[in-house]
C-alpha atoms as a PDB file:
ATOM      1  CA  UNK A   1       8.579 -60.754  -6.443  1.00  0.00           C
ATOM      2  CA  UNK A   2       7.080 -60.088  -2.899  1.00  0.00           C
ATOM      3  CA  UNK A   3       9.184 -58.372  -0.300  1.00  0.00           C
ATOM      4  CA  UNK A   4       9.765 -60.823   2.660  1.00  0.00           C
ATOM      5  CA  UNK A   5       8.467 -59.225   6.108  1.00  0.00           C
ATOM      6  CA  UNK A   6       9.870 -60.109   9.523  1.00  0.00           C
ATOM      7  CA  UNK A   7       8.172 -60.268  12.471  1.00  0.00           C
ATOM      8  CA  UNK A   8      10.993 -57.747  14.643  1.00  0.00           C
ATOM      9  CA  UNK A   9       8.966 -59.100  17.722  1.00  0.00           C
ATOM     10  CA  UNK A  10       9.406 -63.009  16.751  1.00  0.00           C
ATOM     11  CA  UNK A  11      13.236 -62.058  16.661  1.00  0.00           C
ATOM     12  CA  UNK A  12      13.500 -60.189  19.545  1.00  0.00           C
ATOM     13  CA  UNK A  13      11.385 -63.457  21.629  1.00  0.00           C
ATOM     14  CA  UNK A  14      14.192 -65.645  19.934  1.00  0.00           C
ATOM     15  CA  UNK A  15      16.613 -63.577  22.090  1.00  0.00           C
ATOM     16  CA  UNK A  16      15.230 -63.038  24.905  1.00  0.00           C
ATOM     17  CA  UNK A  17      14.537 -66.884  25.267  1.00  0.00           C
ATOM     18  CA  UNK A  18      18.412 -67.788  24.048  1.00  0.00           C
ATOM     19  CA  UNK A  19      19.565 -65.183  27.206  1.00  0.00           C
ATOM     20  CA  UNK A  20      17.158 -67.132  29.967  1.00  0.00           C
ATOM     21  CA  UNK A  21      19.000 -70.268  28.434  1.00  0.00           C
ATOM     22  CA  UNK A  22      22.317 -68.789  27.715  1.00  0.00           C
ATOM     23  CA  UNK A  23      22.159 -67.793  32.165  1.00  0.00           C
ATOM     24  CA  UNK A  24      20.632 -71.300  33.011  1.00  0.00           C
ATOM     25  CA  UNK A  25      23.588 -73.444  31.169  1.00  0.00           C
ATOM     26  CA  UNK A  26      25.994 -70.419  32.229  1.00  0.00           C
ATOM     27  CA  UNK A  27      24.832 -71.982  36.003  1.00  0.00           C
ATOM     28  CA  UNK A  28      26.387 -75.646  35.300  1.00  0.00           C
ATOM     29  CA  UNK A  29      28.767 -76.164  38.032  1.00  0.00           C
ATOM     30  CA  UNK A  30      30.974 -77.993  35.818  1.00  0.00           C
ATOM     31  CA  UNK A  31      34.174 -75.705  34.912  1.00  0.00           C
ATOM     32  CA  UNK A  32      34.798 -75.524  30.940  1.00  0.00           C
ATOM     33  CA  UNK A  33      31.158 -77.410  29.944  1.00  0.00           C
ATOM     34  CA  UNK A  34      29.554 -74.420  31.113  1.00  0.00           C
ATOM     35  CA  UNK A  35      31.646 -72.226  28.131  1.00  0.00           C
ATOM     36  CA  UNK A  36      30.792 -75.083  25.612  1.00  0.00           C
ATOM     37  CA  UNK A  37      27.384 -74.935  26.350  1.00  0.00           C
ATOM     38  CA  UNK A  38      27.089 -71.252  26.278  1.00  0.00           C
ATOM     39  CA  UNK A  39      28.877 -71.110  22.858  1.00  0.00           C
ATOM     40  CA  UNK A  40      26.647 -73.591  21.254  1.00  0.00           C
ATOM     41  CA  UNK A  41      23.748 -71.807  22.787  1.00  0.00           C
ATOM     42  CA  UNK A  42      25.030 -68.538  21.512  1.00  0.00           C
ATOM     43  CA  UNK A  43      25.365 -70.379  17.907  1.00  0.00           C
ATOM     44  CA  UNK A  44      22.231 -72.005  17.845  1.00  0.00           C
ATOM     45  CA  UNK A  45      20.584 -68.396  18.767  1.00  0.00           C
ATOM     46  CA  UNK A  46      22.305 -66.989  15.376  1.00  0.00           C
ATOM     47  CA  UNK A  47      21.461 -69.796  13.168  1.00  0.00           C
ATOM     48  CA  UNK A  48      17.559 -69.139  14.698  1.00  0.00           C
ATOM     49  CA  UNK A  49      17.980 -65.745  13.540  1.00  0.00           C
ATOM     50  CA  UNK A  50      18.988 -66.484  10.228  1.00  0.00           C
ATOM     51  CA  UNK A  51      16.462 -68.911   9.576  1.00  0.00           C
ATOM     52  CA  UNK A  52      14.352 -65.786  11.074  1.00  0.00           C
ATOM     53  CA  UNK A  53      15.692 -63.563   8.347  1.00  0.00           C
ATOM     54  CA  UNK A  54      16.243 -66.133   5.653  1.00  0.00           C
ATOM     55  CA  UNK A  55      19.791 -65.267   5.394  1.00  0.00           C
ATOM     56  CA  UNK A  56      22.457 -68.252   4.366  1.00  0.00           C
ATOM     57  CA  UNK A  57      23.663 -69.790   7.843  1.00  0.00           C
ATOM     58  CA  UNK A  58      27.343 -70.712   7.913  1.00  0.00           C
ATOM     59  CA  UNK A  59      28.209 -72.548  10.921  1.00  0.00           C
ATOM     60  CA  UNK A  60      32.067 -71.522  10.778  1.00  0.00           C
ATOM     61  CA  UNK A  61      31.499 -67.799   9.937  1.00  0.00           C
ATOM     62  CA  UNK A  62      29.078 -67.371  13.020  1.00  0.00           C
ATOM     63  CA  UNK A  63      31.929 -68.956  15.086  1.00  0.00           C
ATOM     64  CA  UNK A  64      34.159 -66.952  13.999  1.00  0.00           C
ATOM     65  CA  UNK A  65      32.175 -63.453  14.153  1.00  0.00           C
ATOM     66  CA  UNK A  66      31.133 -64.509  17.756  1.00  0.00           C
ATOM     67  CA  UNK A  67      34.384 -64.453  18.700  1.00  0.00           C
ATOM     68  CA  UNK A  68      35.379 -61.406  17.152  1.00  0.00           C
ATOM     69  CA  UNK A  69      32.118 -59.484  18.230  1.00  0.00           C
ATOM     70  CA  UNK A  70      32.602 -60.681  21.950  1.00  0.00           C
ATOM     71  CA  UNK A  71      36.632 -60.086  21.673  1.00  0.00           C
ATOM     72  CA  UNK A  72      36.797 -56.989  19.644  1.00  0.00           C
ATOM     73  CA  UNK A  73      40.248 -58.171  18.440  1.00  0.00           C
ATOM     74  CA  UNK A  74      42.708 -60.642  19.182  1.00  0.00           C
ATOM     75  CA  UNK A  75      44.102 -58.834  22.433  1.00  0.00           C
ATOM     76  CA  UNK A  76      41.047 -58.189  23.933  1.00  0.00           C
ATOM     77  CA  UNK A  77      39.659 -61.599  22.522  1.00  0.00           C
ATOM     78  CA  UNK A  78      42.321 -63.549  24.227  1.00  0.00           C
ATOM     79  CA  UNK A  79      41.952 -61.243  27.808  1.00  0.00           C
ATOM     80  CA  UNK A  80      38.300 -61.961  27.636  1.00  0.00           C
ATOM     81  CA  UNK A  81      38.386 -65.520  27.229  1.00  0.00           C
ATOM     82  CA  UNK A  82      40.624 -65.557  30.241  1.00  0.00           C
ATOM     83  CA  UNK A  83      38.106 -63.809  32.144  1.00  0.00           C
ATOM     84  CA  UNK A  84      35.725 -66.050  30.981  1.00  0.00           C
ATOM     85  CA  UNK A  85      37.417 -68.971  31.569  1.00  0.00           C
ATOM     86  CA  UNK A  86      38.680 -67.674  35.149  1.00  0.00           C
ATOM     87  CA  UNK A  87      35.121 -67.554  35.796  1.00  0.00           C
ATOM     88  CA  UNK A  88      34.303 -71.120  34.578  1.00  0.00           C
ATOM     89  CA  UNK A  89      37.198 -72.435  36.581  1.00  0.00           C
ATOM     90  CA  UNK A  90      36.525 -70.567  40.091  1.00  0.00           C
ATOM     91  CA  UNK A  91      33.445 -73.449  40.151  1.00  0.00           C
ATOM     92  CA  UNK A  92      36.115 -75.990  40.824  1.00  0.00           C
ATOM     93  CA  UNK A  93      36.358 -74.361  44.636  1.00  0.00           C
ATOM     94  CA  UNK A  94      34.116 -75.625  46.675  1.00  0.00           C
ATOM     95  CA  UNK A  95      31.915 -73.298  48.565  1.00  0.00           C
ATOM     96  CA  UNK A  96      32.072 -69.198  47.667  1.00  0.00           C
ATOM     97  CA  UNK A  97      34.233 -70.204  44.467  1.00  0.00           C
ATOM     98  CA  UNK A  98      31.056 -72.245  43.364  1.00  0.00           C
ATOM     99  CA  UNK A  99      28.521 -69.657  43.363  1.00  0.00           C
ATOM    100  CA  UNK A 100      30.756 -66.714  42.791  1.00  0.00           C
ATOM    101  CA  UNK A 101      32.160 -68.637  39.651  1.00  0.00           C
ATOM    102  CA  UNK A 102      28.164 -69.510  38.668  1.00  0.00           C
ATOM    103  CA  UNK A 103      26.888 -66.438  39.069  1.00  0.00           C
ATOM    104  CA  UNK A 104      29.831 -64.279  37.192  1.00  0.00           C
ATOM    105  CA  UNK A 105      29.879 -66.751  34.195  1.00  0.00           C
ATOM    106  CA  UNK A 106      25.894 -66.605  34.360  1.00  0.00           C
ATOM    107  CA  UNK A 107      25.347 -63.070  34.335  1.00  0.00           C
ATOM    108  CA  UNK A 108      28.013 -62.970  31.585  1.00  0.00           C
ATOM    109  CA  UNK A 109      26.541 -65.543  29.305  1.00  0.00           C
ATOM    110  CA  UNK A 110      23.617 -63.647  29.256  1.00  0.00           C
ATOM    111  CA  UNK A 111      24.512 -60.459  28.518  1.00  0.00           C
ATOM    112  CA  UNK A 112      26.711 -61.365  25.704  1.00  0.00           C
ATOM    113  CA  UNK A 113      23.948 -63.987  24.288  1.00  0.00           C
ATOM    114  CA  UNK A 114      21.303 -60.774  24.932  1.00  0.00           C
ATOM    115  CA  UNK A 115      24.081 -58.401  23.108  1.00  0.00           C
ATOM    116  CA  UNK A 116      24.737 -60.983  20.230  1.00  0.00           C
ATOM    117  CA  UNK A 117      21.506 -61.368  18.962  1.00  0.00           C
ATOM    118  CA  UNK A 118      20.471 -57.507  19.345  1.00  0.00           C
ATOM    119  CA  UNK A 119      24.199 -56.916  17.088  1.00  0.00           C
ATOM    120  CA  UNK A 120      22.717 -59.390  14.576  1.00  0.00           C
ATOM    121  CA  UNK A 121      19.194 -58.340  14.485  1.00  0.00           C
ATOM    122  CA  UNK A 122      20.439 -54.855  13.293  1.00  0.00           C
ATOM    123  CA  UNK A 123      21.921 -56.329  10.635  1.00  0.00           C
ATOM    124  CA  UNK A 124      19.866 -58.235   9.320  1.00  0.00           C
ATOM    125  CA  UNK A 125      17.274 -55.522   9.135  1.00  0.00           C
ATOM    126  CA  UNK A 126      19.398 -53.341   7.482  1.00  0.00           C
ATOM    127  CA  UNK A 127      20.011 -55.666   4.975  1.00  0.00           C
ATOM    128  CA  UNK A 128      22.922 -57.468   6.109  1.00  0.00           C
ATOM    129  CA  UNK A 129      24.642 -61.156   5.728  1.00  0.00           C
ATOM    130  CA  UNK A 130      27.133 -63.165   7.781  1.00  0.00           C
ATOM    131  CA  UNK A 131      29.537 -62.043   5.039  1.00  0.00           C
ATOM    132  CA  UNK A 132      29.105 -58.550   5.211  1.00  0.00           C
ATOM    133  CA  UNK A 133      29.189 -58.237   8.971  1.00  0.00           C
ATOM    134  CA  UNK A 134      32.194 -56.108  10.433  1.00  0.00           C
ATOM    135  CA  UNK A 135      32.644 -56.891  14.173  1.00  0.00           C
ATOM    136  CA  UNK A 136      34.602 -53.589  14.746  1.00  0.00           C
ATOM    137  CA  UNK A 137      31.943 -51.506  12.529  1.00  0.00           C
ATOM    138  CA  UNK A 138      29.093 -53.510  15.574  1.00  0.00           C
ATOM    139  CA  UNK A 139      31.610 -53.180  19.053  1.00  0.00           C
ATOM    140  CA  UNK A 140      29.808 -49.600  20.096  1.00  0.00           C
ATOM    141  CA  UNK A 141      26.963 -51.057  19.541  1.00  0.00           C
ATOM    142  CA  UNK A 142      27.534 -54.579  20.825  1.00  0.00           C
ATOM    143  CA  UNK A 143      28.702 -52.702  24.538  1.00  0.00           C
ATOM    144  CA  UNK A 144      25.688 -50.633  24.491  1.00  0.00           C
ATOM    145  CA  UNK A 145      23.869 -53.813  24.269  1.00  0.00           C
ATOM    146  CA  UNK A 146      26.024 -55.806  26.420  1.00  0.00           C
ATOM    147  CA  UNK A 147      25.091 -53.476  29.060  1.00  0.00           C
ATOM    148  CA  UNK A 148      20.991 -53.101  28.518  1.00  0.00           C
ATOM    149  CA  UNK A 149      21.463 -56.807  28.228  1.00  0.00           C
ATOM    150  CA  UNK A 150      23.028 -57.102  32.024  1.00  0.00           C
ATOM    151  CA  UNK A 151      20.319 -55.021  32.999  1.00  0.00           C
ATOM    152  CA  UNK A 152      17.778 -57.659  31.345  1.00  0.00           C
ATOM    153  CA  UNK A 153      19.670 -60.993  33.008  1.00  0.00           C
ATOM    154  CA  UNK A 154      19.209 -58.837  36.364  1.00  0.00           C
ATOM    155  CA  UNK A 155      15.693 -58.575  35.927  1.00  0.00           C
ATOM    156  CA  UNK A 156      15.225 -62.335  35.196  1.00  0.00           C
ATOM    157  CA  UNK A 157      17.863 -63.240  38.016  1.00  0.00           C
ATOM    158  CA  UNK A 158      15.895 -61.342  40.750  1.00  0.00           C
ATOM    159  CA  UNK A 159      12.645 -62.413  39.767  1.00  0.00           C
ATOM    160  CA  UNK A 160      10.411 -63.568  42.544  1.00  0.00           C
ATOM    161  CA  UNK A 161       6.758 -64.916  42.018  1.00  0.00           C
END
């Protein structure tokens, strides 16, 4: 039986291209659709992976690890989907709220859709399923990433041809 090889690079495109996506639908001035669309994004990015990887895609279990990933826990969970959804709301005021509410949201969306995948990519290389994955074993790592990747949504953000 031949071992299966993975292109890290072809993974690593695959999340780079979800964060540029995951900060464009992060942008939609519409309070709560922008949080839909980001978590379907953020979803879709996984399932890519796992196609990627050839590892058994479950939609519920990536739902479900996203959230715990991104919450760490149910506390933290709940306070960061407030802040989240804070975020997505402050769009509703006209004016500062707008963009302030855009760009927060935005820059978030990325990070955690850059952070996500980089969680996930390390796991799958090591060998690793959707059923095996501990959130709280990935959280050090996840906030390293969550912070190269708000360092990567700047770069894109300020980009000027």
């Amino acid at each position: 039986m031949a071992e299966i090889v993975i292109d890290t690079n072809e993974a690593i495109k695959i999340v780079r291209n979800y964060t540029l996506a995951s900060v464009l639908v992060s942008a939609i001035p519409l309070p709560i659709v922008d949080l839909v669309a980001l978590s379907s994004l953020q979803l879709k990015m996984l399932h890519r992976l796992a196609t990627l990887y050839q590892i058994q895609f479950s939609e519920q279990l990536g739902k479900s690890l996203i959230a715990s990933l991104v919450g760490g826990g149910v506390p933290l969970s709940l306070s960061s989907n407030l802040s989240k959804l804070a975020k997505s709301l402050a769009k509703s005021v006209p004016g500062v709220g707008t963009a302030a509410g855009m760009i927060g949201v935005a820059a978030f969306g990325g990070a955690s859709t850059y952070a996500i995948g980089k969680v996930f990519i390390r796991h799958f290389e090591s060998g690793g399923t959707f059923l095996d994955f501990d959130p709280q074993h990935a959280k050090d790592y996840y906030a390293k990433q969550l912070k190269e990747g708000a360092a990567e949504v700047k770069t894109v953000v300020e980009y000027k041809p």
